[in-house]
Every structure is written in C-alpha cells, then in structure tokens.
C-alpha atoms as a PDB file:
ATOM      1  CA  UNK A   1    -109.635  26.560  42.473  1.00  0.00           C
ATOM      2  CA  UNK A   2    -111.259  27.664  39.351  1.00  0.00           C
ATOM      3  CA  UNK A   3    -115.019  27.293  38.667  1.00  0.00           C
ATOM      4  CA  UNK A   4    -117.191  26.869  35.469  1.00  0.00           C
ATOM      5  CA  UNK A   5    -120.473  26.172  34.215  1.00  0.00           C
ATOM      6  CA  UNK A   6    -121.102  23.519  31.505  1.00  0.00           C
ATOM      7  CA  UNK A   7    -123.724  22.801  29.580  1.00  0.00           C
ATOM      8  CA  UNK A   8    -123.959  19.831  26.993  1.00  0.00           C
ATOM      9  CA  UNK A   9    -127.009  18.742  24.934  1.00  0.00           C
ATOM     10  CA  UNK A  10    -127.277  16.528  21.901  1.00  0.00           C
ATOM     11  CA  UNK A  11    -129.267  13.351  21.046  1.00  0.00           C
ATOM     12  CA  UNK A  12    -130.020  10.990  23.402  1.00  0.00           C
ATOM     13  CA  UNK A  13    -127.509   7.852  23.707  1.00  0.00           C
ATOM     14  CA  UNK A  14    -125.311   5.837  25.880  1.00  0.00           C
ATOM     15  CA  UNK A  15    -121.903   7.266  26.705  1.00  0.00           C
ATOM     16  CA  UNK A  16    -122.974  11.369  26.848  1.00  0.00           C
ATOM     17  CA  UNK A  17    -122.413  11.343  30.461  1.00  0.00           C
ATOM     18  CA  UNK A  18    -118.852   8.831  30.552  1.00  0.00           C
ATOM     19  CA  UNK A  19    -117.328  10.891  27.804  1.00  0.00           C
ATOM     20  CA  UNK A  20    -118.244  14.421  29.196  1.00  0.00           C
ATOM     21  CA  UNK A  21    -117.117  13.601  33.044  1.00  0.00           C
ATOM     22  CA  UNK A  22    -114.084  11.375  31.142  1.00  0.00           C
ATOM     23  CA  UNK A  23    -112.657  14.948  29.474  1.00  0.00           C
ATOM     24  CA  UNK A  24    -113.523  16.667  33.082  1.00  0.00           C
ATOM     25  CA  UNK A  25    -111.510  13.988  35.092  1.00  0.00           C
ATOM     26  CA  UNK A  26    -108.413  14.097  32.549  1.00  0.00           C
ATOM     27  CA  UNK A  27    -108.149  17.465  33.528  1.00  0.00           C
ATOM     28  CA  UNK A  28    -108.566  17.161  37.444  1.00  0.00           C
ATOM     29  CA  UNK A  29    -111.717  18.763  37.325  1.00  0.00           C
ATOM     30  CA  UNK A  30    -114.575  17.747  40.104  1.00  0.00           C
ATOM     31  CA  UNK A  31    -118.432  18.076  39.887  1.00  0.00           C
ATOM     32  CA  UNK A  32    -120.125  19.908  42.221  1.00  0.00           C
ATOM     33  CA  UNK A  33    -123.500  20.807  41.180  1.00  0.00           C
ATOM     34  CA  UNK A  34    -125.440  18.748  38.600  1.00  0.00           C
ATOM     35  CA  UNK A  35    -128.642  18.712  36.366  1.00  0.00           C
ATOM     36  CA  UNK A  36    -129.179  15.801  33.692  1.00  0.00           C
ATOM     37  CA  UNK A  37    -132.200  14.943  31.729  1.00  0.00           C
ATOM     38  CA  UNK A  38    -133.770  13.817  28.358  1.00  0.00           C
ATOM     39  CA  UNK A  39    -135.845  16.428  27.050  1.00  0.00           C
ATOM     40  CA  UNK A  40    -137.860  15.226  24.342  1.00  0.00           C
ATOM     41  CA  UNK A  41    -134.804  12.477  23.017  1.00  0.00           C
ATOM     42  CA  UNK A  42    -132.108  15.500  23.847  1.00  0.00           C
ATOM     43  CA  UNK A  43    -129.928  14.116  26.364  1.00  0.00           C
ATOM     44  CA  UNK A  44    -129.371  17.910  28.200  1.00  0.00           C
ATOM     45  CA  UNK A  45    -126.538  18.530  30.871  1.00  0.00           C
ATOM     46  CA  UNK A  46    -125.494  21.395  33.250  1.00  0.00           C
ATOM     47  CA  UNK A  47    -122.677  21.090  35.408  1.00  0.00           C
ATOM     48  CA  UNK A  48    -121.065  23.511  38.102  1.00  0.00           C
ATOM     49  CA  UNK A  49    -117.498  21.806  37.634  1.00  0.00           C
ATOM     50  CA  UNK A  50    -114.385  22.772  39.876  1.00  0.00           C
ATOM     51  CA  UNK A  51    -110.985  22.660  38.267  1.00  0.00           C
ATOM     52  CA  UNK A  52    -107.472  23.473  38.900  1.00  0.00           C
ATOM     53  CA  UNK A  53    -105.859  26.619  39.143  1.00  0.00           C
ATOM     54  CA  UNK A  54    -104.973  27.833  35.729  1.00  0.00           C
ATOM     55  CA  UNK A  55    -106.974  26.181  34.112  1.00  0.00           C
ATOM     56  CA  UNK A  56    -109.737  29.082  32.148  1.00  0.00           C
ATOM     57  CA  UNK A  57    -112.715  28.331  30.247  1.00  0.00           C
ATOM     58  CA  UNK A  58    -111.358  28.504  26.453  1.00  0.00           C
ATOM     59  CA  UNK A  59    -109.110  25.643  27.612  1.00  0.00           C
ATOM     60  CA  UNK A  60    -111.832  23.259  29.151  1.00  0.00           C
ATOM     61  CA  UNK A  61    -113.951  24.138  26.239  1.00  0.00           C
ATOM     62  CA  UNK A  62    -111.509  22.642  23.860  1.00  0.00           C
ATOM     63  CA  UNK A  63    -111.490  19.617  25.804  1.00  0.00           C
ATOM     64  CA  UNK A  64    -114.551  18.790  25.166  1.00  0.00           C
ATOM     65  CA  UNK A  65    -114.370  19.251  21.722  1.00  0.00           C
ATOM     66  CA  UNK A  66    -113.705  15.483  21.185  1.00  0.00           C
ATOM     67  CA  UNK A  67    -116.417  14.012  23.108  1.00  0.00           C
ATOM     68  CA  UNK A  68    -118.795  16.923  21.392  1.00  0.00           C
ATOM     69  CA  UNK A  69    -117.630  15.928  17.861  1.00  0.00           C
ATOM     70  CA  UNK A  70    -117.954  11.867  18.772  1.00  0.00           C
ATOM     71  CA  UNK A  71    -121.135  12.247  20.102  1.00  0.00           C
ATOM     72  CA  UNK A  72    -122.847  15.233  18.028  1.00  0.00           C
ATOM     73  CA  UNK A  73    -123.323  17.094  21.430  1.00  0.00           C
ATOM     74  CA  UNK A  74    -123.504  21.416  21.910  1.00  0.00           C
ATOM     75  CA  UNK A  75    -121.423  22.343  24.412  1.00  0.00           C
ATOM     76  CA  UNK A  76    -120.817  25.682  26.378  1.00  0.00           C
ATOM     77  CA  UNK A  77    -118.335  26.891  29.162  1.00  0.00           C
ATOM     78  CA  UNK A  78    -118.058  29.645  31.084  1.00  0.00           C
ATOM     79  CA  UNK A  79    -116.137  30.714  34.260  1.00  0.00           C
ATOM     80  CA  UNK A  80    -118.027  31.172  37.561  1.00  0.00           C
ATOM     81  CA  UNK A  81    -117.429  33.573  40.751  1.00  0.00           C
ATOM     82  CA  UNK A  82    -116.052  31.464  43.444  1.00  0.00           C
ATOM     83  CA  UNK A  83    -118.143  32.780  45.754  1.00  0.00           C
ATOM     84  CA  UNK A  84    -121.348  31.190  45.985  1.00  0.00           C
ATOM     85  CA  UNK A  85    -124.052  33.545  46.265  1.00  0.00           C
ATOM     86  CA  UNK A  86    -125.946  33.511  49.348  1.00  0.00           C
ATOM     87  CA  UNK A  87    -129.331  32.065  48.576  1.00  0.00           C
ATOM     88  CA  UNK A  88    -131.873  34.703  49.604  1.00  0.00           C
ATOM     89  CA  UNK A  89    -134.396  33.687  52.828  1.00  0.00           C
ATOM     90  CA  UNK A  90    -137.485  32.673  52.186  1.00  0.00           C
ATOM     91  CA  UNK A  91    -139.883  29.779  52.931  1.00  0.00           C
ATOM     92  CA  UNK A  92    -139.552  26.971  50.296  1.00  0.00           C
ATOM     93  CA  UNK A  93    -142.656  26.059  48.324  1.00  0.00           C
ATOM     94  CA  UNK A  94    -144.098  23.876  45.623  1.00  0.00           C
ATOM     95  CA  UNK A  95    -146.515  24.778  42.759  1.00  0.00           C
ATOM     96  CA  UNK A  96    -147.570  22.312  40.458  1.00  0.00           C
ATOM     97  CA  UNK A  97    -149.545  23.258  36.993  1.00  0.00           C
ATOM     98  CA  UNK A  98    -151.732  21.151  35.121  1.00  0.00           C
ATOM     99  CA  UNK A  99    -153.822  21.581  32.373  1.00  0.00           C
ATOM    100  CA  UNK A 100    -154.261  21.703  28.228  1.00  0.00           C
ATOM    101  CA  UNK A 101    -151.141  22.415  26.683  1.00  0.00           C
ATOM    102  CA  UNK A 102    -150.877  26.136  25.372  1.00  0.00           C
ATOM    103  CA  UNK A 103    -147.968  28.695  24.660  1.00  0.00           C
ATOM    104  CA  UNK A 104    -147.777  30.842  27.489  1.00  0.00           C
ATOM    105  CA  UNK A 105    -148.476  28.513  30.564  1.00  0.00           C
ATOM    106  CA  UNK A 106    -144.475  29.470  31.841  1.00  0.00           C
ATOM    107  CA  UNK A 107    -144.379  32.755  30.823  1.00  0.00           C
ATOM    108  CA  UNK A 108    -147.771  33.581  32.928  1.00  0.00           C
ATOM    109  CA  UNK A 109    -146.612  31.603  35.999  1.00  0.00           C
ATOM    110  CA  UNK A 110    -143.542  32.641  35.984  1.00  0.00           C
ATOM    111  CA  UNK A 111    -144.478  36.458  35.581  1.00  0.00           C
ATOM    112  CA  UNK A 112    -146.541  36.446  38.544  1.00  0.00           C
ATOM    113  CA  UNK A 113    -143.860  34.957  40.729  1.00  0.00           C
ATOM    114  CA  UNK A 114    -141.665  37.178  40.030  1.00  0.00           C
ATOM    115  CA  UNK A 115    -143.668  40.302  40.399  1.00  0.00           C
ATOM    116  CA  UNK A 116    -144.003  38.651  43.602  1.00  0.00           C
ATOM    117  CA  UNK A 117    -140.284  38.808  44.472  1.00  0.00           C
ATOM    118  CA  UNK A 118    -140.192  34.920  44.401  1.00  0.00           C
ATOM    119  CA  UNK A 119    -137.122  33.133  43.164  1.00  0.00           C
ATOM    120  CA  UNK A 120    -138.028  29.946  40.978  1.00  0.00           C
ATOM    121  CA  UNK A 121    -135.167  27.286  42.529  1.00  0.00           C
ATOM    122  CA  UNK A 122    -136.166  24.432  40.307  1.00  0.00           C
ATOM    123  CA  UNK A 123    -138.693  24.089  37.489  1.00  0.00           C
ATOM    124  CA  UNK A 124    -139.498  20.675  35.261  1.00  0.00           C
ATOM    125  CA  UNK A 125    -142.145  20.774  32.748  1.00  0.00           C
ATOM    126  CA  UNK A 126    -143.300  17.042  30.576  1.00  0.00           C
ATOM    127  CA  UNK A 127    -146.235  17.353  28.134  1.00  0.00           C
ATOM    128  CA  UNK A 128    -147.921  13.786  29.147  1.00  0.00           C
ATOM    129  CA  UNK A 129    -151.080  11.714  28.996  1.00  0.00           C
ATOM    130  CA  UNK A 130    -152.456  10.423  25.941  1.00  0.00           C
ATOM    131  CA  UNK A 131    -151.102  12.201  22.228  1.00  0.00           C
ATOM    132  CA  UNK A 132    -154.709  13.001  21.331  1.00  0.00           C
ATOM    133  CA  UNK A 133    -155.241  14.529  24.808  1.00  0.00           C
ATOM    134  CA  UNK A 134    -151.776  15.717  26.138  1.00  0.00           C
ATOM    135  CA  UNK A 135    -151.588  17.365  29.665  1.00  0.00           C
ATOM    136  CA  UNK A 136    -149.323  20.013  30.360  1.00  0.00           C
ATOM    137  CA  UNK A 137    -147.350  19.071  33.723  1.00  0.00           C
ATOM    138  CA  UNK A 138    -145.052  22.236  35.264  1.00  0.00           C
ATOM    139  CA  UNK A 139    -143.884  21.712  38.940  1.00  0.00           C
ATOM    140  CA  UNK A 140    -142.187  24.494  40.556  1.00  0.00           C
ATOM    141  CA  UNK A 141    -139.747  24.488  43.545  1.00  0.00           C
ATOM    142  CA  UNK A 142    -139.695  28.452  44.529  1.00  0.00           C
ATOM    143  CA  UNK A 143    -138.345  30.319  47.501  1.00  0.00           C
ATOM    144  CA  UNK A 144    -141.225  33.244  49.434  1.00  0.00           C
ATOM    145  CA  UNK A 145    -139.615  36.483  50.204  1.00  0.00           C
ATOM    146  CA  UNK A 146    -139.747  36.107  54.265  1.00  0.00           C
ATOM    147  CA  UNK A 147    -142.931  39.182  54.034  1.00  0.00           C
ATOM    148  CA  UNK A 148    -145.072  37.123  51.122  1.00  0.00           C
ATOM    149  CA  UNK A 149    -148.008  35.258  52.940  1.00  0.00           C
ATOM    150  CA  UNK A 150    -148.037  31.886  50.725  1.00  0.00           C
ATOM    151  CA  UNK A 151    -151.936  31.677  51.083  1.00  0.00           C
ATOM    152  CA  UNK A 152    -152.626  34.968  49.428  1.00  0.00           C
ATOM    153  CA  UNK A 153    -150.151  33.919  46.577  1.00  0.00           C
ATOM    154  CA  UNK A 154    -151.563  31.058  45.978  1.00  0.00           C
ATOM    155  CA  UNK A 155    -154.860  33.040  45.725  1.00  0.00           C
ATOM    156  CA  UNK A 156    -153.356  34.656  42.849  1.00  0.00           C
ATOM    157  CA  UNK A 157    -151.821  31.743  41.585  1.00  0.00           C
ATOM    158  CA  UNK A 158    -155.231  29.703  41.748  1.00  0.00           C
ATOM    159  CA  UNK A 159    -156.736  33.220  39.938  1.00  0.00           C
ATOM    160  CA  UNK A 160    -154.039  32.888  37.022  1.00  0.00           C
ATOM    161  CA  UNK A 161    -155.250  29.126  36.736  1.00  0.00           C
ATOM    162  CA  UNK A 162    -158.721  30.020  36.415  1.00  0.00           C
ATOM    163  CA  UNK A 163    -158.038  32.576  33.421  1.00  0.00           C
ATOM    164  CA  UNK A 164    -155.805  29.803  31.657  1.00  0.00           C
ATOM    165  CA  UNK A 165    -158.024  27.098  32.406  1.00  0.00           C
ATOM    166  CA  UNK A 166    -155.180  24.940  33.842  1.00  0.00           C
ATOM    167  CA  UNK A 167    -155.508  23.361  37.862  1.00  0.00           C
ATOM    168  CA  UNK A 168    -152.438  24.891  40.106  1.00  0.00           C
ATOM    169  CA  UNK A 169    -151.554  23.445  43.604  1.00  0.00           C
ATOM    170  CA  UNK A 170    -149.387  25.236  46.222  1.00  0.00           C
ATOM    171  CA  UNK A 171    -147.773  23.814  49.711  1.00  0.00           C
ATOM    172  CA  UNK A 172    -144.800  24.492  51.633  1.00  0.00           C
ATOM    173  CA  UNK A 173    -142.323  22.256  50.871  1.00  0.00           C
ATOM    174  CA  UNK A 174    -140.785  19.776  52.956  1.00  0.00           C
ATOM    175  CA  UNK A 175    -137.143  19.362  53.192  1.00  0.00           C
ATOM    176  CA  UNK A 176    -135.361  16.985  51.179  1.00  0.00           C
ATOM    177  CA  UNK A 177    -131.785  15.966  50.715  1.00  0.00           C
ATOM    178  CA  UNK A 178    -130.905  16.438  47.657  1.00  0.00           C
END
C-alpha cells in the first residue's frame, strides 16, 4: 500500500472536503490521518491518505486537479515512508499562551522547546477577543524528553512569558482519544 501526504487550502466554502475525499475515493484511496480547519476564511487540509499499489504521487496529484480548479484550492502531494516513525517517549503536556498579539510569540516558544529537546505534537493559534483589543491564543500539545522535569520548564516557559508580556500555563496532559 502506498502512502502520501496532502495538503489542500483555498477559500472557505461548502464542498472542499466532498470533492477532495470524492477524487481520493475514485481512486481507492483511504484516510488515515487528518487535520481540517478555517484559518482566517482559508478552508486548510492535511491528509495522511493510503492508496493502492502503483499508484505514485504525480498521479494522485493530477487527480485533484479538477476539484483544485472547481474550487480555486492549492494542492500538494507527496509520497510517505510506510513505516510510521516511532513517536519518541516522553510525558505529554499542554502549554497555553496568551497575551497582546506581536510577531515573534511562536518563534520564542517554540525556540525554547526545542532547545529543550521537546517535540511540539499539535499547535493551534486564533487571534481573538475584541478587534480593538485582540488576544493572542497559542495552545501547545508537546511531548517531555523522559529526563526534562516539566516544573523547571515551565519555569522557563513562565520566564519567556514575563519578557514578552504574554500569560503561559503548563500541565501534564490527560489522555484523550482522539
């Protein structure tokens, strides 16, 4: 079975979603792994799709040439490993960000984490609030390297929130589903 990643965006509407997965099923492809969302009125889509043997990237691209062209959507393929990594151990936190909007707020958090050795599993940002006083909103689902102590990082997280004047929350996470 052959894998690829997928990635759609375009402007939000009805119909992204039943004309993307429409091209997929006409050519026995399956959806494994997900991620949908509006982004600021951009409908935005990433897919980890499984198709049949033979069937390569270039070919799956072109199918979705007509439901890119109908709907004004940017799409991308690419062939994946079969093997699925094996996620690295670690305990599974949250951080959550909030504060005045400013260039940089990602970058900074995201630095830090990594000099860390943590792995950033999921990460949502949404300007909110009021337009005359927007909040910036970042929630974080990481994964600790199993020697990180998650109090003194979120010493240095809190630290980093001081200096950009932004309030940061850390817990372990609780296991969820999906």
């Amino acid at each position: 079975m052959a894998h690829f990643a997928l990635s759609a965006v375009g402007a939000d509407r009805p119909g992204i979603v039943a004309a993307v997965t429409g091209a997929l099923v006409e050519h026995g492809c399956n959806l494994e792994d997900t991620s949908m969302s509006i982004l600021r009125g951009q409908f935005a889509m990433m897919l980890i799709v499984a198709g049949p043997d033979g069937l390569d990237a270039a070919t799956l691209e072109q199918a979705m040439a007509g439901p890119a062209a109908e709907l004004d959507l940017v799409v991308a393929v690419r062939a994946v490993a079969e093997e699925v990594p094996v996620a690295a151990e670690g305990e599974a936190w949250a951080v959550a960000v909030y504060g005045a909007d400013r260039p940089g707020i990602v970058h900074r958090f995201t630095a830090l984490l990594a000099a860390e050795g943590v792995n950033v599993i999921d990460l949502t940002t949404r300007v909110i609030g009021e337009p005359a006083r927007p909040v910036y909103a970042m929630i974080l689902e990481v994964s600790l390297p199993p020697d990180l102590d998650g109090a003194a990082l979120s010493g240095r997280l809190a630290a980093l929130a001081t200096e950009l004047g932004v309030e940061c929350s850390t817990h372990p996470s609780e296991a969820d589903i999906l």
